[in-house]
Protein backbone atom coordinates (compact mmCIF):
# COMPACT_ATOMS: atom_id res chain seq x y z
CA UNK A 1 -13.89 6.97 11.11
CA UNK A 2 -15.65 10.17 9.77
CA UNK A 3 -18.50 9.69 6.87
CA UNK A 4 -17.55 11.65 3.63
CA UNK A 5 -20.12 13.85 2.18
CA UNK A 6 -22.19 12.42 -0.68
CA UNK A 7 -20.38 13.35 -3.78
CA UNK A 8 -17.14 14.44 -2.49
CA UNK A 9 -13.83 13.14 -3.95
CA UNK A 10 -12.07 10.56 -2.46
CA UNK A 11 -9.18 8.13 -2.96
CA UNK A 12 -10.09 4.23 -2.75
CA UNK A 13 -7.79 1.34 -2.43
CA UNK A 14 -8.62 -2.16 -3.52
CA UNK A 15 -5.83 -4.61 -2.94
CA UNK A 16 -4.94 -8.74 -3.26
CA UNK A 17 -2.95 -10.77 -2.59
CA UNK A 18 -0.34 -12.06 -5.17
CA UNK A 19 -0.32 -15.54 -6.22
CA UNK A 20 -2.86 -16.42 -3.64
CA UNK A 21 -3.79 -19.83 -4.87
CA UNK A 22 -0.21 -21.37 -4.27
CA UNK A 23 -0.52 -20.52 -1.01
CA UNK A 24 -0.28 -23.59 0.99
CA UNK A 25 -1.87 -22.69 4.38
CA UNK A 26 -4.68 -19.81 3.24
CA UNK A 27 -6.22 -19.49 6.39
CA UNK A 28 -2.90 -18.98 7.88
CA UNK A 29 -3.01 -16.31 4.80
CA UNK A 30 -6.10 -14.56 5.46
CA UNK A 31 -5.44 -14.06 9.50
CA UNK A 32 -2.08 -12.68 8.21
CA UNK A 33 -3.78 -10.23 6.50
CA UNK A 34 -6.42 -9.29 8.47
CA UNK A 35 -3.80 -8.87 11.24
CA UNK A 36 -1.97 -6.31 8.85
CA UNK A 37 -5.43 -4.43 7.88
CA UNK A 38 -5.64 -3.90 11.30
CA UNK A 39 -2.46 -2.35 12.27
CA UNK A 40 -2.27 -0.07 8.93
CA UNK A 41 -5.77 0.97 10.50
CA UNK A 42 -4.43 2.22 13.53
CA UNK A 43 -1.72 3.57 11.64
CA UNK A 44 -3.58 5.41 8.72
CA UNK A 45 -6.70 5.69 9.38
CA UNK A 46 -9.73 5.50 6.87
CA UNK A 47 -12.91 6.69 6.12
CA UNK A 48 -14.85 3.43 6.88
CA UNK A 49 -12.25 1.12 7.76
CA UNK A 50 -9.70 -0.87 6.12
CA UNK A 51 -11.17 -4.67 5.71
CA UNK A 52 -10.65 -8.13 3.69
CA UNK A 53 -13.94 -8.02 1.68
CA UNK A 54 -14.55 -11.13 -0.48
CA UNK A 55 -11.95 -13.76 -0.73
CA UNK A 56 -8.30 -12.51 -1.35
CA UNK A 57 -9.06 -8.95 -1.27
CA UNK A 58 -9.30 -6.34 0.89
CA UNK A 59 -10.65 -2.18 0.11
CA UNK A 60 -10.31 1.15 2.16
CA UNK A 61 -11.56 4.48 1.16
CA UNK A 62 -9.18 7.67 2.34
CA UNK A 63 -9.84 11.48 2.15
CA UNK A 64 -6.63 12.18 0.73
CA UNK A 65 -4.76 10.30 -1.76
CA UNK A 66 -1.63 10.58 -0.13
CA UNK A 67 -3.35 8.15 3.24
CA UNK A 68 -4.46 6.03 0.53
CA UNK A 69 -0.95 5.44 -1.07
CA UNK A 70 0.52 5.01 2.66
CA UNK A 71 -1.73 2.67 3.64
CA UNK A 72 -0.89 0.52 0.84
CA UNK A 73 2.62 0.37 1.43
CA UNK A 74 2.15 0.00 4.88
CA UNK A 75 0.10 -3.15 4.25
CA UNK A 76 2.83 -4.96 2.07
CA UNK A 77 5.92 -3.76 4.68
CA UNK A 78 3.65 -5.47 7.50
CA UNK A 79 2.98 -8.77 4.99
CA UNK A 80 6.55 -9.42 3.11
CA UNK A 81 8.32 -11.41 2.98
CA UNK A 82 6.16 -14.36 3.59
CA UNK A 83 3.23 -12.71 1.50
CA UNK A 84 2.54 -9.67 -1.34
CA UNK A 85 -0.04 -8.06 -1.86
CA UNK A 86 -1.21 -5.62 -5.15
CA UNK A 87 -3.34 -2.62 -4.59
CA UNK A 88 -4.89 -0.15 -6.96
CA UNK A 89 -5.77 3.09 -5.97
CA UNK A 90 -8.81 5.08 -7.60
CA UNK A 91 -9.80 9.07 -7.62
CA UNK A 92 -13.08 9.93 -8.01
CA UNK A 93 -16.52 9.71 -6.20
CA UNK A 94 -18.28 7.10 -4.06
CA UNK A 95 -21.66 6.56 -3.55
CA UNK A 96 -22.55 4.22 0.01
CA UNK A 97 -25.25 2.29 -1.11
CA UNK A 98 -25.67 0.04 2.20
CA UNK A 99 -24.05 1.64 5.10
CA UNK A 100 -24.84 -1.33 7.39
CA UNK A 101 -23.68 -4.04 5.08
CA UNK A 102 -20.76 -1.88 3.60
CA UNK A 103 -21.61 -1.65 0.31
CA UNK A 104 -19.96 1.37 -1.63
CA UNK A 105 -20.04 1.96 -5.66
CA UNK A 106 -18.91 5.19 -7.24
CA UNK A 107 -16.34 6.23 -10.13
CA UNK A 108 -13.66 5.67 -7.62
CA UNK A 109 -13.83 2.27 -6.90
CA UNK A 110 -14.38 1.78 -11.30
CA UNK A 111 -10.68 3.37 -10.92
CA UNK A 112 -9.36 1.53 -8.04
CA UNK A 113 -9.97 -1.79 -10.13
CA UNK A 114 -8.19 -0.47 -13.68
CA UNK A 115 -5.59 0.08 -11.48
CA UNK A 116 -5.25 -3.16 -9.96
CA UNK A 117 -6.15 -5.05 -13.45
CA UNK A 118 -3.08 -2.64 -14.92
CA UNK A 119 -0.61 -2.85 -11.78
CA UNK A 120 -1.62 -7.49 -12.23
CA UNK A 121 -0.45 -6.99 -16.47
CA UNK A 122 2.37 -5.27 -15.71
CA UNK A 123 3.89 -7.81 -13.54
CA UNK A 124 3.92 -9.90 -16.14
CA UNK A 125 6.38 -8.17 -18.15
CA UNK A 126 10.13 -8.78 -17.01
CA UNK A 127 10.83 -5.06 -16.96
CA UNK A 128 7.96 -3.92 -14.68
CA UNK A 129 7.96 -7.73 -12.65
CA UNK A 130 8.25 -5.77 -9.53
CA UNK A 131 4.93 -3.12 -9.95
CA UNK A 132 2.79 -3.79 -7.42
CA UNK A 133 0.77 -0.37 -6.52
CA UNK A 134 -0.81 1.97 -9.74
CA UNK A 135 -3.05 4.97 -9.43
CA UNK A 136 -6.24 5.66 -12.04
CA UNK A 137 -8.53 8.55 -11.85
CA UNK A 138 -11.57 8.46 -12.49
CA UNK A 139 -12.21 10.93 -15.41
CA UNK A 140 -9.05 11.20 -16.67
CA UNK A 141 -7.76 14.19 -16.37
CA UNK A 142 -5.81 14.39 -12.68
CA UNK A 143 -2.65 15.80 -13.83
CA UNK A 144 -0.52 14.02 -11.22
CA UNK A 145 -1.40 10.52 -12.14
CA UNK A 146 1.40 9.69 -14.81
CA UNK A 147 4.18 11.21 -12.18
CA UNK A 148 2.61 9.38 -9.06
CA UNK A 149 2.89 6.23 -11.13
CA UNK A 150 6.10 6.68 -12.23
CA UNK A 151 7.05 7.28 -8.53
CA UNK A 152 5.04 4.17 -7.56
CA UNK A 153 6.99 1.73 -10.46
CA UNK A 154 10.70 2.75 -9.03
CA UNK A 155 9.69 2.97 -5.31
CA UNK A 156 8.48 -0.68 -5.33
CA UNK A 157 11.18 -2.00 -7.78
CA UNK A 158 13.47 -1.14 -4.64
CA UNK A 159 11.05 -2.82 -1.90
CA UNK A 160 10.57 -5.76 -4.18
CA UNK A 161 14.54 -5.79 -4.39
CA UNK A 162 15.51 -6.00 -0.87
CA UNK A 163 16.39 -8.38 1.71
CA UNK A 164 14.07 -9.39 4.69
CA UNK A 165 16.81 -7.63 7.06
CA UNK A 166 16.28 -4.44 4.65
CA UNK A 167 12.52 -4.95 4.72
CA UNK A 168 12.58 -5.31 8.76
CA UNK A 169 14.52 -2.06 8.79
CA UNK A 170 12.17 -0.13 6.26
CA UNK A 171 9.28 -1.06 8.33
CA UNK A 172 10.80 -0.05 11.71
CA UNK A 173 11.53 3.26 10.18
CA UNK A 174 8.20 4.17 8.87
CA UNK A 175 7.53 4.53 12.70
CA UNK A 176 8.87 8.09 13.35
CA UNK A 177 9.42 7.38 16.77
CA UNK A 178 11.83 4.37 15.80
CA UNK A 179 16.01 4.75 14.97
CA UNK A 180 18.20 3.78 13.59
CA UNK A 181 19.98 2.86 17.06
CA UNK A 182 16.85 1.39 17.85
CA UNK A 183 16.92 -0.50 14.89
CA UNK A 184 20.68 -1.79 15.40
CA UNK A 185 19.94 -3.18 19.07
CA UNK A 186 16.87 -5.31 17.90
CA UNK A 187 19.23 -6.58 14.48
CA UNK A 188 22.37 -6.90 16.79
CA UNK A 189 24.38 -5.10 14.92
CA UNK A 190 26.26 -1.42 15.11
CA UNK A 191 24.52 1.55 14.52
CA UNK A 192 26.88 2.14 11.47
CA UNK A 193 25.54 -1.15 9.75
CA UNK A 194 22.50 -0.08 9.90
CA UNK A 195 23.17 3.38 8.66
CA UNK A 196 25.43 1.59 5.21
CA UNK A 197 22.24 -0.53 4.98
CA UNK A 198 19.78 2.02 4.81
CA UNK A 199 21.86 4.22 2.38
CA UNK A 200 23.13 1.48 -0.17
CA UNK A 201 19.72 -0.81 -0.56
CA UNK A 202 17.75 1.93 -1.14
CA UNK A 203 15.83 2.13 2.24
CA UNK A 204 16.42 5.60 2.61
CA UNK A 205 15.12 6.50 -1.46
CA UNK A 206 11.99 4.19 -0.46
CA UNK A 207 11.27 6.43 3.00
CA UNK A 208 12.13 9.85 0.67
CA UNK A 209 10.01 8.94 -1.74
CA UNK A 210 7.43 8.03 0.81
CA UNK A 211 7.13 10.82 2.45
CA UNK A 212 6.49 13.04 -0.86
CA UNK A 213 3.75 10.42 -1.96
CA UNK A 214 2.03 10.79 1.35
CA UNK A 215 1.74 14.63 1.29
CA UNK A 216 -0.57 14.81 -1.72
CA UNK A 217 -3.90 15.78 -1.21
């Protein structure tokens, strides 16, 4: 985990979980999580680490936007179906005002948390239910923001849509190193299943779209 520079622009992700209080074993929750955190962490790594902070939520802080929006869907693949998560992501600056307890402000985090207020009233609304990532930036004026959030309202429409045999196979093929073949023998079905799957739930769209989000800098 390298230290940014003071000043320097970074992406931030703050993130809860949905629904949290009608969850009926929430230290069964939590380790769930944390668990998740962890493995996104090896996967994407962060500036300062990804970690639960106070009660149901949990913050990272990336040098590129596009880690930042991996990381976040990364952390719901590894939670549903049992549990979702929300997660805003913020552009802008942090400041660390206690490195050894962890304590960061900064315009980014100010952005991080409109997002996650926006992505929690847009849920509420039957046509955007399924929202559950949104990008702010901090002054206003980051020209990819509407587009990325766009992206981010049909990409999870189709992960909120799909079955927990769709949801296995999305997650198994965020690892580059995993197939589709791979994929059949652990399902037990044929390769050509999984292949029909992938193409008519939208697994494939998710992983496109994915892999453009991830690229931004």
């Amino acid at each position: 985990m390298a230290e940014m520079k003071p000043g320097a622009s970074v992406s931030v992700l703050i993130g809860d979980i949905v629904a949290s209080r009608r969850a009926g074993d929430r230290r069964a929750v939590h380790d769930a999580v944390a668990a998740a955190l962890a493995t996104v962490e090896a996967a994407v790594p962060s500036v300062r680490g990804l970690r639960v902070t106070v009660g149901d939520e949990f913050q990272g802080a990336y040098r590129s936007l596009g880690e930042a929006l991996d990381a976040a869907l990364r952390v719901r693949l590894e939670l549903l179906p049992d549990v979702d998560v929300r997660v805003g992501v913020g552009v802008g600056t942090v400041t660390l005002l206690d490195a050894e307890r962890g304590i960061e402000d900064g315009s980014a985090w100010w952005a991080a948390r409109d997002a996650i207020d926006a992505v929690e009233a847009a849920a509420d609304r039957a046509p955007t239910r399924l929202l559950r990532t949104g990008l702010r930036d901090a002054d206003g004026r980051d020209p990819r923001v509407d587009a990325v959030n766009a992206a981010l309202l049909c990409r999870d429409h189709l992960v909120g849509s799909l079955s927990e045999r769709s949801l296995r196979l999305l997650r198994g093929l965020m690892d580059p190193d995993t197939t589709q073949a791979d994929l059949a023998a652990r399902e037990g079905v044929s390769a050509s299943a999984v292949s029909q799957r992938v193409r008519s739930d939208g697994v494939g769209a998710v992983l496109a779209a994915h892999e453009l989000l991830r690229g931004l800098a």
